[in-house]
N, C-alpha and C. Protein backbone atom coordinates (compact mmCIF):
# COMPACT_ATOMS: atom_id res chain seq x y z
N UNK A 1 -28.53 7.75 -13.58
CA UNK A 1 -27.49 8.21 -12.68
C UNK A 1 -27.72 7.61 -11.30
N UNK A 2 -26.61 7.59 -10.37
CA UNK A 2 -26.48 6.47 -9.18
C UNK A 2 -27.12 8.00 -8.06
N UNK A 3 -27.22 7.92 -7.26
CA UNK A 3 -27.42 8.26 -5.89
C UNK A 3 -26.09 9.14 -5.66
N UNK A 4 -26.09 10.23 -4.97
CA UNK A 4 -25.16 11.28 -4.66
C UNK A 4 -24.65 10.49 -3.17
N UNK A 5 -23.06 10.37 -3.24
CA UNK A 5 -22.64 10.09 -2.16
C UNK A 5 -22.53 11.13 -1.41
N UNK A 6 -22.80 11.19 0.11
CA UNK A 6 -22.71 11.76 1.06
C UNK A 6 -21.17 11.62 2.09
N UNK A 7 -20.41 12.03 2.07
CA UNK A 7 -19.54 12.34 3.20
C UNK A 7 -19.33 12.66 4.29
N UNK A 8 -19.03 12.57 5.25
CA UNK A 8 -18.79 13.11 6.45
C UNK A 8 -17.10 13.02 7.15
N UNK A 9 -16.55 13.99 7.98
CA UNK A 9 -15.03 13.96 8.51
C UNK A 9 -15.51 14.07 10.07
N UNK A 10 -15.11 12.74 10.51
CA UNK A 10 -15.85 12.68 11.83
C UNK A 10 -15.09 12.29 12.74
N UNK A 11 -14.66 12.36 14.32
CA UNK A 11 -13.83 11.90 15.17
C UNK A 11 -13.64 10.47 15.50
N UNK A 12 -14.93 10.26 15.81
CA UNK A 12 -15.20 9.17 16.11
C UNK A 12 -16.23 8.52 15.60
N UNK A 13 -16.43 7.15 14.61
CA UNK A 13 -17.41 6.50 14.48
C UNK A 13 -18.63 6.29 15.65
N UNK A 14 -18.54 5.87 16.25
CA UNK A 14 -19.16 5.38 17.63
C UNK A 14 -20.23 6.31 18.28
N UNK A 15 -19.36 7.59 17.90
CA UNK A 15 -20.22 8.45 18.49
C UNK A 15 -21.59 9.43 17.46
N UNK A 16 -21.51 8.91 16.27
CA UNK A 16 -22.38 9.62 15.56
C UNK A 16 -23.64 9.17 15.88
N UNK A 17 -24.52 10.01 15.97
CA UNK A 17 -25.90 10.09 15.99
C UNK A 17 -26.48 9.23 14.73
N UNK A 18 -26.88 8.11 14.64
CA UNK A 18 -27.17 7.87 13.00
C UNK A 18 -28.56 8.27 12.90
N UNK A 19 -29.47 8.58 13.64
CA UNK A 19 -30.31 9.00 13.01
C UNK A 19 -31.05 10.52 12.22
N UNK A 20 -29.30 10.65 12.76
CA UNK A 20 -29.44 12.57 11.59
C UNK A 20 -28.93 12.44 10.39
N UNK A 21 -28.78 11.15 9.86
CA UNK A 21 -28.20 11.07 8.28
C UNK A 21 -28.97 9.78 7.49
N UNK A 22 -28.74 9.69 6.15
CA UNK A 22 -29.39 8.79 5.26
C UNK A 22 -28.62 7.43 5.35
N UNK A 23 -29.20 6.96 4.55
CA UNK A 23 -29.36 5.23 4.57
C UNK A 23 -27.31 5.54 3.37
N UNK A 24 -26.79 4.91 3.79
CA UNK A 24 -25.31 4.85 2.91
C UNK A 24 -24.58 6.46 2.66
N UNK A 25 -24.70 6.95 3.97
CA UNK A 25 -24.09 7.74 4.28
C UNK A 25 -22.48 7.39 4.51
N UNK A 26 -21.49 7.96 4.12
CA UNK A 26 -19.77 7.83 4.17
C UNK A 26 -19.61 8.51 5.61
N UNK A 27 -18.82 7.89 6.50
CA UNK A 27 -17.77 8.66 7.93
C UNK A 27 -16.92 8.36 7.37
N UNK A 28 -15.79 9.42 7.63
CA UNK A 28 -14.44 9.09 7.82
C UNK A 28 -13.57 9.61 8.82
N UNK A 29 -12.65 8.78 9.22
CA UNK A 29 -12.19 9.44 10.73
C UNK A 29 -10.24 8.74 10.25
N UNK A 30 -9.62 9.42 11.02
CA UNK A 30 -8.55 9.18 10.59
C UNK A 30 -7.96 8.09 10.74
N UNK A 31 -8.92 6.89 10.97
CA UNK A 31 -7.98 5.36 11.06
C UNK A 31 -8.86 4.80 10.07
N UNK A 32 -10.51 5.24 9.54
CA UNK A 32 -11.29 3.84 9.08
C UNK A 32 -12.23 4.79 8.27
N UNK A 33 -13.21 3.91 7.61
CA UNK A 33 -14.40 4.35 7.11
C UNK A 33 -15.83 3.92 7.10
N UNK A 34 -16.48 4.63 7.16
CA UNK A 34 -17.45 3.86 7.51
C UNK A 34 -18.96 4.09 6.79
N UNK A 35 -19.81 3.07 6.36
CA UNK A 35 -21.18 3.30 5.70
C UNK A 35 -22.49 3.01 7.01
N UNK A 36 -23.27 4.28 6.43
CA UNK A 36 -24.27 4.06 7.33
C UNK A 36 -25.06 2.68 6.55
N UNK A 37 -25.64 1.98 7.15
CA UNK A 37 -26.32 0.33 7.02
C UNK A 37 -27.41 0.28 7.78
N UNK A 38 -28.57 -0.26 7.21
CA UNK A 38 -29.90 -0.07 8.47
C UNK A 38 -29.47 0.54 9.78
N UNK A 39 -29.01 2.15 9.75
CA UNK A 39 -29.07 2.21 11.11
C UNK A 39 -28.34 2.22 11.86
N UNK A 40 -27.06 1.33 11.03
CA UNK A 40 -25.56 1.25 12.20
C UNK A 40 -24.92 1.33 11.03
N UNK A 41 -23.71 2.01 11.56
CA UNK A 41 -22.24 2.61 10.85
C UNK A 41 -21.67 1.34 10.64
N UNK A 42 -21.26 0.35 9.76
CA UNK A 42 -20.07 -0.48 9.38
C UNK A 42 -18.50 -0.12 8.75
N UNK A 43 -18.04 -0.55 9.60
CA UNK A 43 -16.84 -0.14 9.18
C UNK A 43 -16.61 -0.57 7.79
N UNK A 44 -15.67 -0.04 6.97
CA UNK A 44 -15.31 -1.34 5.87
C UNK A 44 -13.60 -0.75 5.45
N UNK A 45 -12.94 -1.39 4.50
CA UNK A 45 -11.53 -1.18 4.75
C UNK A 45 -10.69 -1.54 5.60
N UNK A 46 -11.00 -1.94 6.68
CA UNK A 46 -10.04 -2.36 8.22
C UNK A 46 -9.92 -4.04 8.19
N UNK A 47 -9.66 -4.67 7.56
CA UNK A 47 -9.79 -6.04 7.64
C UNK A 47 -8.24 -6.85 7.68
N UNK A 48 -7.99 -7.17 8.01
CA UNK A 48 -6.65 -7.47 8.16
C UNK A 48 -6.04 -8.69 6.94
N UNK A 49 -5.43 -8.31 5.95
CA UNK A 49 -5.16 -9.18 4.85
C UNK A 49 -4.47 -10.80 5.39
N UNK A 50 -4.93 -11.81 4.05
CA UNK A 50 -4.18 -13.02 4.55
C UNK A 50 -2.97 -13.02 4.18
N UNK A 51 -2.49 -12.88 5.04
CA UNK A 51 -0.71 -13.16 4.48
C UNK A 51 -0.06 -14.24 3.88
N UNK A 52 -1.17 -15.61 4.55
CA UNK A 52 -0.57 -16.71 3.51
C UNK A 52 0.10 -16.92 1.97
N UNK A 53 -0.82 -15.71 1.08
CA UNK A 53 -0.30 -15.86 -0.40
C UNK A 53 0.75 -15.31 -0.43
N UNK A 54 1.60 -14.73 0.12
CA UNK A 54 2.61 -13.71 0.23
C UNK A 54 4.23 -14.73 0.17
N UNK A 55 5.29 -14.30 -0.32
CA UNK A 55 6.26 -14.64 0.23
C UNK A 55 6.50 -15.04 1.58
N UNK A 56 7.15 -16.48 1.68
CA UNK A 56 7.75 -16.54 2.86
C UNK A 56 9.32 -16.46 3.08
N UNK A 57 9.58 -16.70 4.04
CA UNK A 57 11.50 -16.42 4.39
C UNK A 57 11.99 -17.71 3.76
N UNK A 58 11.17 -18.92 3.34
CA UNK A 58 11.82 -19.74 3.11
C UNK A 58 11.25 -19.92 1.50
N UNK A 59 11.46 -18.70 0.82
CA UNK A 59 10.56 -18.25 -0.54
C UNK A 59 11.89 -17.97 -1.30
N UNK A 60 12.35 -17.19 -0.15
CA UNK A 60 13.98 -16.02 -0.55
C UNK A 60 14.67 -16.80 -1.19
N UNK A 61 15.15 -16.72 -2.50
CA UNK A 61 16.32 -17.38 -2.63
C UNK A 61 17.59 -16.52 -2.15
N UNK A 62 18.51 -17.33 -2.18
CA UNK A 62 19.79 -17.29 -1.80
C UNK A 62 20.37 -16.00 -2.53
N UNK A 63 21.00 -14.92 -2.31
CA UNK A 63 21.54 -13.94 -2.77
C UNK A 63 22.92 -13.87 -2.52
N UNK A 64 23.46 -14.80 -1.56
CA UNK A 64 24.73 -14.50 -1.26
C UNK A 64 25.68 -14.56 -2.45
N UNK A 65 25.31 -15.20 -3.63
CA UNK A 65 26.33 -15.37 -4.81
C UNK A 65 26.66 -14.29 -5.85
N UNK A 66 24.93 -13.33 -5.69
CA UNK A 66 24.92 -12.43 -6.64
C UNK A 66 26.15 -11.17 -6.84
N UNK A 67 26.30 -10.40 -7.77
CA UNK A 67 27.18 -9.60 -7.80
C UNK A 67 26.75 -8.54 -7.25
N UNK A 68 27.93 -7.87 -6.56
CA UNK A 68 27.46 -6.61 -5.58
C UNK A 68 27.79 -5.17 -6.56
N UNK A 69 27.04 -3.77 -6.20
CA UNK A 69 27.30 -3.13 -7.30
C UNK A 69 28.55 -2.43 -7.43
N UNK A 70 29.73 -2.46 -6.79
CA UNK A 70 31.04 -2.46 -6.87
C UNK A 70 31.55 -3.33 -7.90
N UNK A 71 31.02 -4.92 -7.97
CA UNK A 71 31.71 -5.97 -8.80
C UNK A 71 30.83 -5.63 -10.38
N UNK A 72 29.38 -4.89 -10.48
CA UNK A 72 28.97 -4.54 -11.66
C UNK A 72 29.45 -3.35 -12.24
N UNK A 73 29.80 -2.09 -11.55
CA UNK A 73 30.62 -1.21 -11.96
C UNK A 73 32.08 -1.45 -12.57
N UNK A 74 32.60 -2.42 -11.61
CA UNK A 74 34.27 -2.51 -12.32
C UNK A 74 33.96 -3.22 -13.41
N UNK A 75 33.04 -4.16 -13.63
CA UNK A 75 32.08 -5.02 -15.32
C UNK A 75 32.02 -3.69 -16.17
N UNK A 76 31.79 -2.72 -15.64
CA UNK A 76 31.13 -1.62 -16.81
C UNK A 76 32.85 -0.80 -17.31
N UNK A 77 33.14 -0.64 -16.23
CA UNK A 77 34.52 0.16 -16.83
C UNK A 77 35.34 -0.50 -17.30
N UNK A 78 35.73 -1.75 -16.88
CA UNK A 78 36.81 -2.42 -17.58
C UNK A 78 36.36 -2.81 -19.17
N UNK A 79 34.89 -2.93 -19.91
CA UNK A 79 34.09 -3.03 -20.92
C UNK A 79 34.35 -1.87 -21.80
N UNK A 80 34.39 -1.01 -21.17
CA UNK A 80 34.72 0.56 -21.74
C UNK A 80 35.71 0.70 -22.19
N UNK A 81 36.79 0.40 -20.77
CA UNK A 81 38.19 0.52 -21.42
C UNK A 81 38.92 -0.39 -22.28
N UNK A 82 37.81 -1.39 -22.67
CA UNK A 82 38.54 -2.46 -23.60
C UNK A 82 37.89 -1.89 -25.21
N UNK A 83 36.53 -1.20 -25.31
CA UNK A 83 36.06 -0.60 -25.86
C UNK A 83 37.18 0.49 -26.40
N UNK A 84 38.56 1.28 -25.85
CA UNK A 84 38.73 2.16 -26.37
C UNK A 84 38.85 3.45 -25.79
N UNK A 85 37.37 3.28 -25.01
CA UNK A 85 36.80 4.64 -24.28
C UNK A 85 37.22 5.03 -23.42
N UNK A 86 38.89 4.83 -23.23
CA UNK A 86 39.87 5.65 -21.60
C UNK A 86 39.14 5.16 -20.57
N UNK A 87 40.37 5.85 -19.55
CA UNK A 87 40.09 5.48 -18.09
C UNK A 87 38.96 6.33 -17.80
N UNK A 88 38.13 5.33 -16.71
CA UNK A 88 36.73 6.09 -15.99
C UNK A 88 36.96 6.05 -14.91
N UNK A 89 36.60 7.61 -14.28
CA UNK A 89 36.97 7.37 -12.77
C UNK A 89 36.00 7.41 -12.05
């Protein structure tokens, strides 16, 4: 079995005392988290992702052609009513 994680709900990183807690001790404060590390709190989680892999604006294709859902609804009822199945209102 692994080691019992320890927790803490704390204001501020910065300000904890680290030498009143163990070696991979958890803070958490309401923006970040943090592991105690020889001694000093590291943040981890806060890293700012690369956006490069992501869609760009010039990724978008073109939508202006697609059907809007007014032009797929009147597709569905006029299908119906050729079906048989009366007017839909």
């Amino acid at each position: 079995m692994g080691k019992k994680i320890t927790a803490y709900k704390v204001t501020n990183l910065s300000k904890v005392n680290t030498e009143l807690y163990l070696e991979g001790d958890h803070f958490i404060t309401n923006r970040s988290v943090g592991i105690l590390v020889n001694g000093k709190i590291k943040t981890i989680g806060n890293d700012t992702p690369d956006l490069s892999d992501y869609a760009k604006l010039e990724d978008i294709p073109d939508v202006s052609n697609f059907l809007t859902s007014e032009e797929v609804q009147q597709m569905i009822d006029e299908a119906i009513a050729d079906l048989g199945g009366g007017e839909v209102e």
